[in-house]
PDB file of N, CA and C in Angstrom:
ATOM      1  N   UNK A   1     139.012 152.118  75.464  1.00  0.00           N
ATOM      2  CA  UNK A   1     139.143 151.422  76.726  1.00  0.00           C
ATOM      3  C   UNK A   1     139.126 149.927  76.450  1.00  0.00           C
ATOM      4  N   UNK A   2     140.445 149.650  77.056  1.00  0.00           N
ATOM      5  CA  UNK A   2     140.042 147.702  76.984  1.00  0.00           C
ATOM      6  C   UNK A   2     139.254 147.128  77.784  1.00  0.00           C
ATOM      7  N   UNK A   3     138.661 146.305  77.302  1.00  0.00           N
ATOM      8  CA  UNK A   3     137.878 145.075  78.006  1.00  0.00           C
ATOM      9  C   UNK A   3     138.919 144.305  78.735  1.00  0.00           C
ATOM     10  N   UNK A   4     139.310 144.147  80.232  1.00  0.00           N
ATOM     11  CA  UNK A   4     140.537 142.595  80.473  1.00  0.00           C
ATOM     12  C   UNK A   4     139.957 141.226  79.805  1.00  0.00           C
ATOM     13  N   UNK A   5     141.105 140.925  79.909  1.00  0.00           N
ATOM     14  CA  UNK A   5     141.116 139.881  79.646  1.00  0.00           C
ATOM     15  C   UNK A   5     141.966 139.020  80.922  1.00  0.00           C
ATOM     16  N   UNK A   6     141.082 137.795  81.831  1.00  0.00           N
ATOM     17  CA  UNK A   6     141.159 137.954  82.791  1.00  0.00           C
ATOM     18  C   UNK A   6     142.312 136.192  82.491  1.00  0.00           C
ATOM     19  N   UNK A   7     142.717 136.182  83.411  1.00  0.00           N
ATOM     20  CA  UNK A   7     144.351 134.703  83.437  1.00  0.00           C
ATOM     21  C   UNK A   7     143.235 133.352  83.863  1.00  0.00           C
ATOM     22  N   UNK A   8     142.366 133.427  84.932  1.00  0.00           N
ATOM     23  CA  UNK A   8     141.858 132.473  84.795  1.00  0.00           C
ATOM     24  C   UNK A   8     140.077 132.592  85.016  1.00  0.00           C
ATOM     25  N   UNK A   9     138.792 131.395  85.587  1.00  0.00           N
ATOM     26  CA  UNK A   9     137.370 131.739  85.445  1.00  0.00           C
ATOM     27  C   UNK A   9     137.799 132.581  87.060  1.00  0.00           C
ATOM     28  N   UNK A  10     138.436 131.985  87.509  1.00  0.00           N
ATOM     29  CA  UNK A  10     137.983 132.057  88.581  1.00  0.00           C
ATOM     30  C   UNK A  10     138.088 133.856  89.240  1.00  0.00           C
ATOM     31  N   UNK A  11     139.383 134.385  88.643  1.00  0.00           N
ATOM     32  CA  UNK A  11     139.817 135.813  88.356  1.00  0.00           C
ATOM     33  C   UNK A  11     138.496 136.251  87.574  1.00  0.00           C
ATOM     34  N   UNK A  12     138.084 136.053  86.735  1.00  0.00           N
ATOM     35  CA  UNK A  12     136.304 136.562  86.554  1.00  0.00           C
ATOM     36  C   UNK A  12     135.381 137.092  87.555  1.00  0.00           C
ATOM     37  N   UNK A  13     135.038 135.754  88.081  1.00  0.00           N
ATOM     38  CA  UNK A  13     134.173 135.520  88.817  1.00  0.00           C
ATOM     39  C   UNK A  13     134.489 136.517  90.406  1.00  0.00           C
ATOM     40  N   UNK A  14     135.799 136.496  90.765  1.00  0.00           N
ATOM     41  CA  UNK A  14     135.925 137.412  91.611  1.00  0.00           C
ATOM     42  C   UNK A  14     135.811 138.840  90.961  1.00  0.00           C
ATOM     43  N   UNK A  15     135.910 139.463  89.460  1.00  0.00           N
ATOM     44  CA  UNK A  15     135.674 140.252  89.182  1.00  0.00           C
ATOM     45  C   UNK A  15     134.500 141.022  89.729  1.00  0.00           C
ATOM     46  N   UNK A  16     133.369 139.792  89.004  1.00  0.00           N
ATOM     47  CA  UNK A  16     132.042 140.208  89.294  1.00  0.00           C
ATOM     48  C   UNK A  16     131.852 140.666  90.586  1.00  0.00           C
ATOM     49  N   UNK A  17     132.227 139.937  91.701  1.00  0.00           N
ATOM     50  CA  UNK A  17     131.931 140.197  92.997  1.00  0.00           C
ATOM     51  C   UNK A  17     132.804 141.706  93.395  1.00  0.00           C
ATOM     52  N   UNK A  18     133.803 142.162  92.861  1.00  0.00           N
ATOM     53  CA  UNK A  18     134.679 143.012  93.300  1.00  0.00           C
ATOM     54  C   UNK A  18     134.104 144.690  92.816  1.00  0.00           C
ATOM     55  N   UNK A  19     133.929 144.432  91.259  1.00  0.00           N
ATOM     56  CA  UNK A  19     134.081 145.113  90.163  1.00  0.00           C
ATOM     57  C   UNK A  19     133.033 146.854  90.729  1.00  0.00           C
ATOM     58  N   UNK A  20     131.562 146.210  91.358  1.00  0.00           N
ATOM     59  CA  UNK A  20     130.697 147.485  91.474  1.00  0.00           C
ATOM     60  C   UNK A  20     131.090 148.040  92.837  1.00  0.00           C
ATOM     61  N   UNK A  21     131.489 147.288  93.465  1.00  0.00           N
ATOM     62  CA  UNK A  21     132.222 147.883  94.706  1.00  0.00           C
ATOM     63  C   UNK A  21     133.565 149.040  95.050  1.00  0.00           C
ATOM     64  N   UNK A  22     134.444 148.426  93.896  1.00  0.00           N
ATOM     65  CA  UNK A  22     135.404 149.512  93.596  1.00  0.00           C
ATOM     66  C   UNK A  22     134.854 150.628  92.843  1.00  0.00           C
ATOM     67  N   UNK A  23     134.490 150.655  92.173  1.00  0.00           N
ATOM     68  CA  UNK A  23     133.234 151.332  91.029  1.00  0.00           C
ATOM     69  C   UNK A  23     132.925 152.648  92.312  1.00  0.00           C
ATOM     70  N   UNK A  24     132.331 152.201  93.526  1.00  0.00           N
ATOM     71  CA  UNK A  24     132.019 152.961  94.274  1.00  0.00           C
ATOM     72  C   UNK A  24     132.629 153.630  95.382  1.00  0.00           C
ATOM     73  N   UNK A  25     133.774 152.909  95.339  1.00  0.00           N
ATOM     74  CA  UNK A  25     134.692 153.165  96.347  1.00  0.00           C
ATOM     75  C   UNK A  25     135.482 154.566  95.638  1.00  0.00           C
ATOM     76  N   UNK A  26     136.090 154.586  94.293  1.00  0.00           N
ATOM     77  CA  UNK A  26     136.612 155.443  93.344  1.00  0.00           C
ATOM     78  C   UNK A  26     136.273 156.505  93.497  1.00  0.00           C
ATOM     79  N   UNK A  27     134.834 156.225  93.055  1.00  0.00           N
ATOM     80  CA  UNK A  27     133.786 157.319  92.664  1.00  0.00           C
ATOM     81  C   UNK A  27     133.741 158.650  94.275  1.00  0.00           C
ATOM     82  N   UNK A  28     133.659 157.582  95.293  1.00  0.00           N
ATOM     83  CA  UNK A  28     133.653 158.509  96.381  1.00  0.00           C
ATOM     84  C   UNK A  28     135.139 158.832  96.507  1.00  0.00           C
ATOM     85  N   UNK A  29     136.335 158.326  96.433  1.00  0.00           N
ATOM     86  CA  UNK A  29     137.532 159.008  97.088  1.00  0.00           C
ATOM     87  C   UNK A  29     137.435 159.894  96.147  1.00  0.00           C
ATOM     88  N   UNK A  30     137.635 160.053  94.782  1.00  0.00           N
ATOM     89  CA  UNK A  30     137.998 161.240  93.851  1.00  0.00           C
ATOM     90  C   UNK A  30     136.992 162.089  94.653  1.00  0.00           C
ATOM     91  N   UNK A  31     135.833 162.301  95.106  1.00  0.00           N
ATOM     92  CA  UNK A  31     135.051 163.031  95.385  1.00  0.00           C
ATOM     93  C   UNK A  31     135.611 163.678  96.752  1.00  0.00           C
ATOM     94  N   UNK A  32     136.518 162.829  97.517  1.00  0.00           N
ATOM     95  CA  UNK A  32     136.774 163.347  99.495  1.00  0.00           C
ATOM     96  C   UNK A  32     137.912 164.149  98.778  1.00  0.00           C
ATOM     97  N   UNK A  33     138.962 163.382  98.107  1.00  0.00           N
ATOM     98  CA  UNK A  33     140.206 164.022  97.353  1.00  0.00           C
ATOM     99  C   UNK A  33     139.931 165.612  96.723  1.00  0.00           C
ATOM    100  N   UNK A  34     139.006 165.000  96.101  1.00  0.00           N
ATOM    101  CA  UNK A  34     138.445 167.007  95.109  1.00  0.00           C
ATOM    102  C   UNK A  34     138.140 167.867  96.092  1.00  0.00           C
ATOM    103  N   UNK A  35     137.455 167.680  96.649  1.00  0.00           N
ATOM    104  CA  UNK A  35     136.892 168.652  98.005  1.00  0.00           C
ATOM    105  C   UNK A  35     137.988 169.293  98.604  1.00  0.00           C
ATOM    106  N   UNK A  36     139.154 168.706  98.787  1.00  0.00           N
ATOM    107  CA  UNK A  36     140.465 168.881  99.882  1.00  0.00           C
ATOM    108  C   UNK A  36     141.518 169.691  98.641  1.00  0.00           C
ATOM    109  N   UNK A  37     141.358 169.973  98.079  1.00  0.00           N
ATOM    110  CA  UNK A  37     142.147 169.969  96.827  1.00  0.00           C
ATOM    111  C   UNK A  37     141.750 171.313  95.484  1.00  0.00           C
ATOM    112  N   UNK A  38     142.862 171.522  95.259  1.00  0.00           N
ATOM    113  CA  UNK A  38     142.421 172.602  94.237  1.00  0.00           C
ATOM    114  C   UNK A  38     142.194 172.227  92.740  1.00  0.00           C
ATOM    115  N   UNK A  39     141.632 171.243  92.559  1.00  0.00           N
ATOM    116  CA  UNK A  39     141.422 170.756  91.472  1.00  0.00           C
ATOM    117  C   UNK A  39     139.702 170.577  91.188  1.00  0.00           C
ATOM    118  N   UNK A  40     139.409 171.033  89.860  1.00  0.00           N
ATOM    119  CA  UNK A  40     137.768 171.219  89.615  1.00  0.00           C
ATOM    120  C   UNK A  40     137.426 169.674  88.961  1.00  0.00           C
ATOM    121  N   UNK A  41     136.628 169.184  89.541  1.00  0.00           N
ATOM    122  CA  UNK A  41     136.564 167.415  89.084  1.00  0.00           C
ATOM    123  C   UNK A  41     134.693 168.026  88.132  1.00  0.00           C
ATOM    124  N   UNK A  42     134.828 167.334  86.764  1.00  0.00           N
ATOM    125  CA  UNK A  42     133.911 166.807  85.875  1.00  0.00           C
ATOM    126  C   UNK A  42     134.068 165.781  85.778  1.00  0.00           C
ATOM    127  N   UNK A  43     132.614 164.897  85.416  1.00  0.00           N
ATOM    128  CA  UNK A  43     132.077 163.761  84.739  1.00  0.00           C
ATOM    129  C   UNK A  43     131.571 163.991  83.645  1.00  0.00           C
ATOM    130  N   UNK A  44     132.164 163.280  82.583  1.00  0.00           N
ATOM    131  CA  UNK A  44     131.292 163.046  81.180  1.00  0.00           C
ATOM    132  C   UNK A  44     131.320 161.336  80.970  1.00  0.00           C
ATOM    133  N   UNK A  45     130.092 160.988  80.592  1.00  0.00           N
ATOM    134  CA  UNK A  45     128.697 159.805  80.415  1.00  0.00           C
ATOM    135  C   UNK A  45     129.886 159.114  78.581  1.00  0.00           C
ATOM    136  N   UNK A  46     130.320 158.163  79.261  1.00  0.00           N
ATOM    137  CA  UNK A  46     130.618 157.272  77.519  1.00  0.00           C
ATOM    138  C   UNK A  46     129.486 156.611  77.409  1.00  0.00           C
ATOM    139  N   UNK A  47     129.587 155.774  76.439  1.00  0.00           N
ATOM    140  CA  UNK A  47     129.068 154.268  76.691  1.00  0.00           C
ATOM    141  C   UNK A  47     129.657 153.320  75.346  1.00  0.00           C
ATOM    142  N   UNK A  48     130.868 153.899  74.999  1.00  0.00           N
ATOM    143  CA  UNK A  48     131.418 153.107  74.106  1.00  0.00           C
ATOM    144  C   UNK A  48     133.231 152.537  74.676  1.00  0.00           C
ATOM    145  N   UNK A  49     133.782 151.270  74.577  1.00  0.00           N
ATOM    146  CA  UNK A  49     132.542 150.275  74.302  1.00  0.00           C
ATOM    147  C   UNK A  49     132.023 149.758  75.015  1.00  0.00           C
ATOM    148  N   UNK A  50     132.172 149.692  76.473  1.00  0.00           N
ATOM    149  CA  UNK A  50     130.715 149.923  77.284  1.00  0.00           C
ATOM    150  C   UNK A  50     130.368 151.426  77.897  1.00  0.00           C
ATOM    151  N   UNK A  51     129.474 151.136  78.752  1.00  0.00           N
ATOM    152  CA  UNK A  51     128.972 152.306  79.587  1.00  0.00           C
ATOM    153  C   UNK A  51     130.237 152.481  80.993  1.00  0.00           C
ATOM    154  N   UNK A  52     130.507 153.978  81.117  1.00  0.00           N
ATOM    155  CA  UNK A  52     131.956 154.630  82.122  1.00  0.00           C
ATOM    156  C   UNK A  52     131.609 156.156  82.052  1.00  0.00           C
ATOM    157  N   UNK A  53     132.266 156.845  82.756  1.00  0.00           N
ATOM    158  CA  UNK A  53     132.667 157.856  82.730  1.00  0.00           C
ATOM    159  C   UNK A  53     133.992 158.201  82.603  1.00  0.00           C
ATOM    160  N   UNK A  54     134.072 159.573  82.273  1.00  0.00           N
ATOM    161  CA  UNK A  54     135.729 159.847  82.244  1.00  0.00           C
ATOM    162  C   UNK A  54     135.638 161.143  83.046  1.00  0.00           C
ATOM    163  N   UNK A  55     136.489 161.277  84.111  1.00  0.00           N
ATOM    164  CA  UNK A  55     137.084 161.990  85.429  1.00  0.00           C
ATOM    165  C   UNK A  55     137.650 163.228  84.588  1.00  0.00           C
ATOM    166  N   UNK A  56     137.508 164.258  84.462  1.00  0.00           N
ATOM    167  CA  UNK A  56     137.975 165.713  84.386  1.00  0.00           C
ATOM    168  C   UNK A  56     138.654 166.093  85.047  1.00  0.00           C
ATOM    169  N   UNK A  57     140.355 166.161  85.598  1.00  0.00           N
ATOM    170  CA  UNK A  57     140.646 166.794  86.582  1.00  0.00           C
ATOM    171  C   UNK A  57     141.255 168.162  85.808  1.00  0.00           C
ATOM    172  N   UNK A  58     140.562 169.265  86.498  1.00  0.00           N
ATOM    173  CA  UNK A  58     141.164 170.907  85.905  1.00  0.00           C
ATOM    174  C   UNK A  58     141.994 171.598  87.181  1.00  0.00           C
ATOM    175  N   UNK A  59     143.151 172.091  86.520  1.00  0.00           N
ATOM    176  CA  UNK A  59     143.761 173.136  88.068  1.00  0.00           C
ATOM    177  C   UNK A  59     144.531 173.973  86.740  1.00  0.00           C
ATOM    178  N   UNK A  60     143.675 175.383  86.997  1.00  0.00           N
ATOM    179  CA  UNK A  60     144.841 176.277  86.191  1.00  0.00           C
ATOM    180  C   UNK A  60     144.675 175.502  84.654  1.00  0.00           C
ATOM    181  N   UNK A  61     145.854 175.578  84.037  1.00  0.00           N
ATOM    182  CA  UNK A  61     145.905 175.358  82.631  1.00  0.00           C
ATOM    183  C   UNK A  61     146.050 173.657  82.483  1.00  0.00           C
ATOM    184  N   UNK A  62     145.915 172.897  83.520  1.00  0.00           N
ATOM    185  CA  UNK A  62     146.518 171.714  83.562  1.00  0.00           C
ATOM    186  C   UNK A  62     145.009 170.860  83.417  1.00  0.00           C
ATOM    187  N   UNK A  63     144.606 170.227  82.480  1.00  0.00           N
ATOM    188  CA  UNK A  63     143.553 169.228  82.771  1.00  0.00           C
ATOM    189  C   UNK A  63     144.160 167.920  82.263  1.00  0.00           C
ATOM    190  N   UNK A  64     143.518 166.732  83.074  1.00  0.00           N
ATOM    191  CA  UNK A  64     143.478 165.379  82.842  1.00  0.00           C
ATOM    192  C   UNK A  64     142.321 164.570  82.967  1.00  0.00           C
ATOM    193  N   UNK A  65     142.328 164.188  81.804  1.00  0.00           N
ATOM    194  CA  UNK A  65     141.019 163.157  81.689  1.00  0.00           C
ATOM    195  C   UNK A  65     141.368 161.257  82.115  1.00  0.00           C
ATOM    196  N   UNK A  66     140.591 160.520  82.159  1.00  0.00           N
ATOM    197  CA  UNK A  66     141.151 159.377  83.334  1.00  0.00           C
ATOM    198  C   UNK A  66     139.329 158.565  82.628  1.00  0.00           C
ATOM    199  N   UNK A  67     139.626 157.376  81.901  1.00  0.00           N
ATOM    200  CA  UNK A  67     137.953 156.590  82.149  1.00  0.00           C
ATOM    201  C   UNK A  67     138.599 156.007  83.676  1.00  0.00           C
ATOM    202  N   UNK A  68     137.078 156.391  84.196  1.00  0.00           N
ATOM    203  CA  UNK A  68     137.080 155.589  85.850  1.00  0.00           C
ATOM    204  C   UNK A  68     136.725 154.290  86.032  1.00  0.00           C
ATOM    205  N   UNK A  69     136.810 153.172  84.338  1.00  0.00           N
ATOM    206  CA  UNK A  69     137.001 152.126  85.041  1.00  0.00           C
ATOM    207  C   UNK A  69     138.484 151.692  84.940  1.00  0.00           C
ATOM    208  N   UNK A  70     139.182 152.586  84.460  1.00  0.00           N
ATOM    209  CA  UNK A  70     140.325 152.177  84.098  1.00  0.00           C
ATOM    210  C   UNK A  70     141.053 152.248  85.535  1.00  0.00           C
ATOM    211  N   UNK A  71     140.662 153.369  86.318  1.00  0.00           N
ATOM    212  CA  UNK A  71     141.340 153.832  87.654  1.00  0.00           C
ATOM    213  C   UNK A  71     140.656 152.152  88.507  1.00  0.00           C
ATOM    214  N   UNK A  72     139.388 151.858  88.111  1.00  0.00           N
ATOM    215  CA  UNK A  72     139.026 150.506  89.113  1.00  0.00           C
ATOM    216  C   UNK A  72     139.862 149.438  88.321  1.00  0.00           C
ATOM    217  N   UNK A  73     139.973 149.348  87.519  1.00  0.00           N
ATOM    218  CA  UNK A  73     140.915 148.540  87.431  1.00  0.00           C
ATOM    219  C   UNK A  73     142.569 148.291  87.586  1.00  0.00           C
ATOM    220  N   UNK A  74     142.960 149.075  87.722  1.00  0.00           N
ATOM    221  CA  UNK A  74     144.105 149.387  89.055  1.00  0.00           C
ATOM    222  C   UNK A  74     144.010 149.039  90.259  1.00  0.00           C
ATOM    223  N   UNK A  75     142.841 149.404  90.690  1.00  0.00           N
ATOM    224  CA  UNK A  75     142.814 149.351  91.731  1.00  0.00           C
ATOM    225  C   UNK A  75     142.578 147.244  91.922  1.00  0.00           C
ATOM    226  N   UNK A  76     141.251 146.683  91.269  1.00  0.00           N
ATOM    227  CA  UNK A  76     140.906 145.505  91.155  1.00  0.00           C
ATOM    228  C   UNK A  76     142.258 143.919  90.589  1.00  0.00           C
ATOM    229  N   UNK A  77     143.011 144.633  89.874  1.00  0.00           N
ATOM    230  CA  UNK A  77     144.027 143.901  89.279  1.00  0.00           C
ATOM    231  C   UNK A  77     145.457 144.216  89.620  1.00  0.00           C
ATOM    232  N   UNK A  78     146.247 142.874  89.818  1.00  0.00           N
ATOM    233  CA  UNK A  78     147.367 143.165  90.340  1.00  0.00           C
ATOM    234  C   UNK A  78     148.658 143.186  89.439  1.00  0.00           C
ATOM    235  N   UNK A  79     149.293 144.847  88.888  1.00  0.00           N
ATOM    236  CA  UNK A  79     149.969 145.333  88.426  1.00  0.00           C
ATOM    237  C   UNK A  79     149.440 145.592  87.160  1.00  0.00           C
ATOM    238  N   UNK A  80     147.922 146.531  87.021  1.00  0.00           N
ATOM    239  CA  UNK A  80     147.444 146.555  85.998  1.00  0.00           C
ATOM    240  C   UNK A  80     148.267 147.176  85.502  1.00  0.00           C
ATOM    241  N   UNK A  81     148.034 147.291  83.618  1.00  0.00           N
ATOM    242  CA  UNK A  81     148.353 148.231  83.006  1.00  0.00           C
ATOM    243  C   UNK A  81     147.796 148.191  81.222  1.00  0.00           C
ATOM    244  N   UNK A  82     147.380 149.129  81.412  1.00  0.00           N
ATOM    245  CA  UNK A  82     146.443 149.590  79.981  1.00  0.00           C
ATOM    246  C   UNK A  82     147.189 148.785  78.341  1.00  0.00           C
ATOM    247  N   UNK A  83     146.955 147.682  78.482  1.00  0.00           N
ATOM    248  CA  UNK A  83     147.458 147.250  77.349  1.00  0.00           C
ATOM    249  C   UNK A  83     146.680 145.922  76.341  1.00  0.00           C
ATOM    250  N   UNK A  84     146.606 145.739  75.572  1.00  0.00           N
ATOM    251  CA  UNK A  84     145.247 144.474  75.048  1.00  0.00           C
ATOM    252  C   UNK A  84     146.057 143.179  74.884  1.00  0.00           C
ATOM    253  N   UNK A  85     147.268 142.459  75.331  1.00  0.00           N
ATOM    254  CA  UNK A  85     148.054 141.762  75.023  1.00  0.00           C
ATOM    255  C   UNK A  85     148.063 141.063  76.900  1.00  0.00           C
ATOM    256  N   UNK A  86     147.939 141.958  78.207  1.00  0.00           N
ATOM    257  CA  UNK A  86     147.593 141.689  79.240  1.00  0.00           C
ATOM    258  C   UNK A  86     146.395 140.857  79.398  1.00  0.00           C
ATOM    259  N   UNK A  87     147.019 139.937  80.673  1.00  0.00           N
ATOM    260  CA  UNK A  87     145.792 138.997  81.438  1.00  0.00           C
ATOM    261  C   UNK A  87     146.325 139.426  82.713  1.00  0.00           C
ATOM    262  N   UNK A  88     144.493 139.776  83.456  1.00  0.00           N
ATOM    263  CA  UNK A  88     144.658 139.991  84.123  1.00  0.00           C
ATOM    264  C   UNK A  88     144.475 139.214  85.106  1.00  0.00           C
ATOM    265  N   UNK A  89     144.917 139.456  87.029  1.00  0.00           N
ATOM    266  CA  UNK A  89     144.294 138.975  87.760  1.00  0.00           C
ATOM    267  C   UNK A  89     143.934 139.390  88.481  1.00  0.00           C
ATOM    268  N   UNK A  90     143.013 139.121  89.666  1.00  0.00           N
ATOM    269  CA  UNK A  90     142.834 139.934  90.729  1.00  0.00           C
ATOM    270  C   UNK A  90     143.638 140.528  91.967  1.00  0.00           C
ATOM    271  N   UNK A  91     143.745 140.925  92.826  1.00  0.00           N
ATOM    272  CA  UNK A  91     144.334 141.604  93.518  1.00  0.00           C
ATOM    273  C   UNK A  91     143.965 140.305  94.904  1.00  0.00           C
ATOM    274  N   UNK A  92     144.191 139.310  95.186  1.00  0.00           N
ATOM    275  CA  UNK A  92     143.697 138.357  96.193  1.00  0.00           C
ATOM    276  C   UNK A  92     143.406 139.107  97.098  1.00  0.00           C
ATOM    277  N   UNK A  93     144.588 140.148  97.661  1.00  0.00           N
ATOM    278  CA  UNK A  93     144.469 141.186  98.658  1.00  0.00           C
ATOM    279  C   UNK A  93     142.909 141.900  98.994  1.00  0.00           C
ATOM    280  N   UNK A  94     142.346 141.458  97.903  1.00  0.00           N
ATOM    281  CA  UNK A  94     141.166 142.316  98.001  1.00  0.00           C
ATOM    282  C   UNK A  94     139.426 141.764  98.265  1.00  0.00           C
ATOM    283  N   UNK A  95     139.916 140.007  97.373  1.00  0.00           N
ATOM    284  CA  UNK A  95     138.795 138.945  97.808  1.00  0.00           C
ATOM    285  C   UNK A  95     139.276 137.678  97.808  1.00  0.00           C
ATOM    286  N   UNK A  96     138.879 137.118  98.821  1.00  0.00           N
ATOM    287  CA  UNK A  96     139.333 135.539  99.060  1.00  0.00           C
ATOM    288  C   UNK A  96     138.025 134.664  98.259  1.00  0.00           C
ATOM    289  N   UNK A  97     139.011 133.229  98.326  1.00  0.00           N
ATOM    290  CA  UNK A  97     137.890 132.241  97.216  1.00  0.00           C
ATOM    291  C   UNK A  97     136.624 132.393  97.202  1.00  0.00           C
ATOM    292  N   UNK A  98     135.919 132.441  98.629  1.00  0.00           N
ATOM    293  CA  UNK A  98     134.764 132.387  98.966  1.00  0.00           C
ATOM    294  C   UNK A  98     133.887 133.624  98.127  1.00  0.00           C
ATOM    295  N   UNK A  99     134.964 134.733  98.208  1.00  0.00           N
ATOM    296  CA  UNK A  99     134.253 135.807  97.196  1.00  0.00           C
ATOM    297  C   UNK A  99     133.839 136.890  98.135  1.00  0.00           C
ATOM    298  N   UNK A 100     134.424 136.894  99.501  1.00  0.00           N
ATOM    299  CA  UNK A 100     133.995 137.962 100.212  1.00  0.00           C
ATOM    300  C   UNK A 100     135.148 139.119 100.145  1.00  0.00           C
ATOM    301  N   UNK A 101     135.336 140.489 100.222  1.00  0.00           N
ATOM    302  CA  UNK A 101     136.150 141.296 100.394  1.00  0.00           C
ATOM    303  C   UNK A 101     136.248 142.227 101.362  1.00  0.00           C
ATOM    304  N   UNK A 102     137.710 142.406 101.164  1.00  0.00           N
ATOM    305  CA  UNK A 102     138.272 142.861 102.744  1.00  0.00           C
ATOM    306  C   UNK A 102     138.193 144.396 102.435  1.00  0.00           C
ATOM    307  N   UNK A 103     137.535 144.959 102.895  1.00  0.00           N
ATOM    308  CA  UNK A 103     137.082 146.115 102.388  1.00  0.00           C
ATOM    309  C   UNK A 103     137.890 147.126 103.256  1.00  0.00           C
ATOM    310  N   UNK A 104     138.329 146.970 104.206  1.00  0.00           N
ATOM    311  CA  UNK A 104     139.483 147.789 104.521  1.00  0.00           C
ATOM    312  C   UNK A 104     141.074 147.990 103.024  1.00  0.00           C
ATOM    313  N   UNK A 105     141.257 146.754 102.653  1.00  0.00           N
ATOM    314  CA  UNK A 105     142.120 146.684 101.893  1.00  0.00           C
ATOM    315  C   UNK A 105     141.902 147.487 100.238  1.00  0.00           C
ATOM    316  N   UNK A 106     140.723 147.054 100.329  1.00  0.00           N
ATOM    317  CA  UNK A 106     139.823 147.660  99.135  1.00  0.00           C
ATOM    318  C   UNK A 106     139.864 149.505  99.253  1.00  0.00           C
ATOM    319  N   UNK A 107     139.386 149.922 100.276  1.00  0.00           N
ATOM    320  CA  UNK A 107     139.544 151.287 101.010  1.00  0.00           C
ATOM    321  C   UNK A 107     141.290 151.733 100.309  1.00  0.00           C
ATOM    322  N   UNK A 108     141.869 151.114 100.965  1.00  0.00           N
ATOM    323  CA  UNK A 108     143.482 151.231 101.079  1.00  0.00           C
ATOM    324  C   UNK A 108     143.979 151.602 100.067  1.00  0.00           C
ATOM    325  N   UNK A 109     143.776 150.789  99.056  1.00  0.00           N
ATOM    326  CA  UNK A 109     144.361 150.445  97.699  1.00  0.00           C
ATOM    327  C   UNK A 109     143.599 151.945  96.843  1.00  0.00           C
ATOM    328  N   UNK A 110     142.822 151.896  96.915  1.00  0.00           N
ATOM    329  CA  UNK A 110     141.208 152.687  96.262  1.00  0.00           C
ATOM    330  C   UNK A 110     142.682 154.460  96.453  1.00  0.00           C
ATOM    331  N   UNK A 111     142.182 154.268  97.692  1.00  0.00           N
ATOM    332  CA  UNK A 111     142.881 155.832  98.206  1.00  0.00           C
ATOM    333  C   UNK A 111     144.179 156.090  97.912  1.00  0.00           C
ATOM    334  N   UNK A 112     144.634 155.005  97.709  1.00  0.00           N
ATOM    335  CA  UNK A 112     146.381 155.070  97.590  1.00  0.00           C
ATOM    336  C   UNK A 112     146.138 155.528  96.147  1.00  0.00           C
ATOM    337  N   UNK A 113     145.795 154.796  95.182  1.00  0.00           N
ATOM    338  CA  UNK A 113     145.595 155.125  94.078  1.00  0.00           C
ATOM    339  C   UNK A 113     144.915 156.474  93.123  1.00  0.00           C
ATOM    340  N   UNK A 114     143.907 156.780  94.224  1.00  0.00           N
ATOM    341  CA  UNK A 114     143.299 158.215  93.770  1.00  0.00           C
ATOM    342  C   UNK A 114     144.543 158.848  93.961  1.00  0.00           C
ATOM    343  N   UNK A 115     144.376 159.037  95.113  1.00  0.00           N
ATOM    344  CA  UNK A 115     145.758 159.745  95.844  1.00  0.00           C
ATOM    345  C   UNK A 115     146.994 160.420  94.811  1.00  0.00           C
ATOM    346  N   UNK A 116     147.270 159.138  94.471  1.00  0.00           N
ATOM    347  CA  UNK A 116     148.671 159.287  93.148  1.00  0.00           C
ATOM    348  C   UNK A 116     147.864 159.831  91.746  1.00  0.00           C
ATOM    349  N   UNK A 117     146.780 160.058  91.688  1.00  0.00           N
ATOM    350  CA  UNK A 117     146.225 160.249  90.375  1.00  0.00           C
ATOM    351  C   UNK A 117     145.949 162.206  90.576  1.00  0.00           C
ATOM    352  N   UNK A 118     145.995 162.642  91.723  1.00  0.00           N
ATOM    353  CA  UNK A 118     145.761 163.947  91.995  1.00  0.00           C
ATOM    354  C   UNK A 118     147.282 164.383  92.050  1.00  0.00           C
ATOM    355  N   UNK A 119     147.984 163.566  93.013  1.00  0.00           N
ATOM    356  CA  UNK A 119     149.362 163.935  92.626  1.00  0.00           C
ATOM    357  C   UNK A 119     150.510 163.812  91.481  1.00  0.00           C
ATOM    358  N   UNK A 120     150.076 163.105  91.036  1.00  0.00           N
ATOM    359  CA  UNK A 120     150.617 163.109  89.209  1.00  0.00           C
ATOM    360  C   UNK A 120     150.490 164.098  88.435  1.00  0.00           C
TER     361      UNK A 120
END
């Protein structure tokens, strides 16, 4: 799993403010999504090279594994994509300067994204 590497401080700093929020937002849609859905959801505990989990999705012979900060970071960065040569930034859509977030948008994005990760 990469660490971002973020374009400017200030894309940081909204990290921080963003980062445990999506974290939780994830964590619950995969959970409303699994419920509705024929797919058996596991968690297994990393902590290399930090601390994450990785999402189990099982249906039938089909499993996919997913680290869930990788899914928040999709969700947190605008046009992520899993690569170590990327800078990232934030999604403005999601927190203004001040550092507050629009948590409807946050919601939005969150679900859209599980969403496509069950349907994939």
């Amino acid at each position: 799993m990469l660490i971002p590497k973020f374009k400017t401080r200030l894309d940081y700093e909204k990290a921080r403010v963003i980062m445990q929020p999506t974290f939780i937002r994830v964590v619950d849609n995969i959970r409303k999504i699994a419920e509705d859905s024929a797919w058996e959801i596991t968690y297994q505990e990393i902590n290399e090279p930090f601390p994450s989990y990785i999402v189990t999705q099982k249906k039938g012979d089909t499993v996919k594994e997913t680290n869930v900060w990788k899914i928040c970071f999709q969700v947190c960065f605008k046009n992520y994509v899993y690569d170590e040569n990327q800078t990232v930034e934030i999604d403005d859509d999601l927190v203004n300067n001040q550092g507050e977030l629009n948590w409807q948008k946050l919601e939005e994005k969150t679900k859209y994204i599980i969403t496509n990760l069950f349907d994939a």
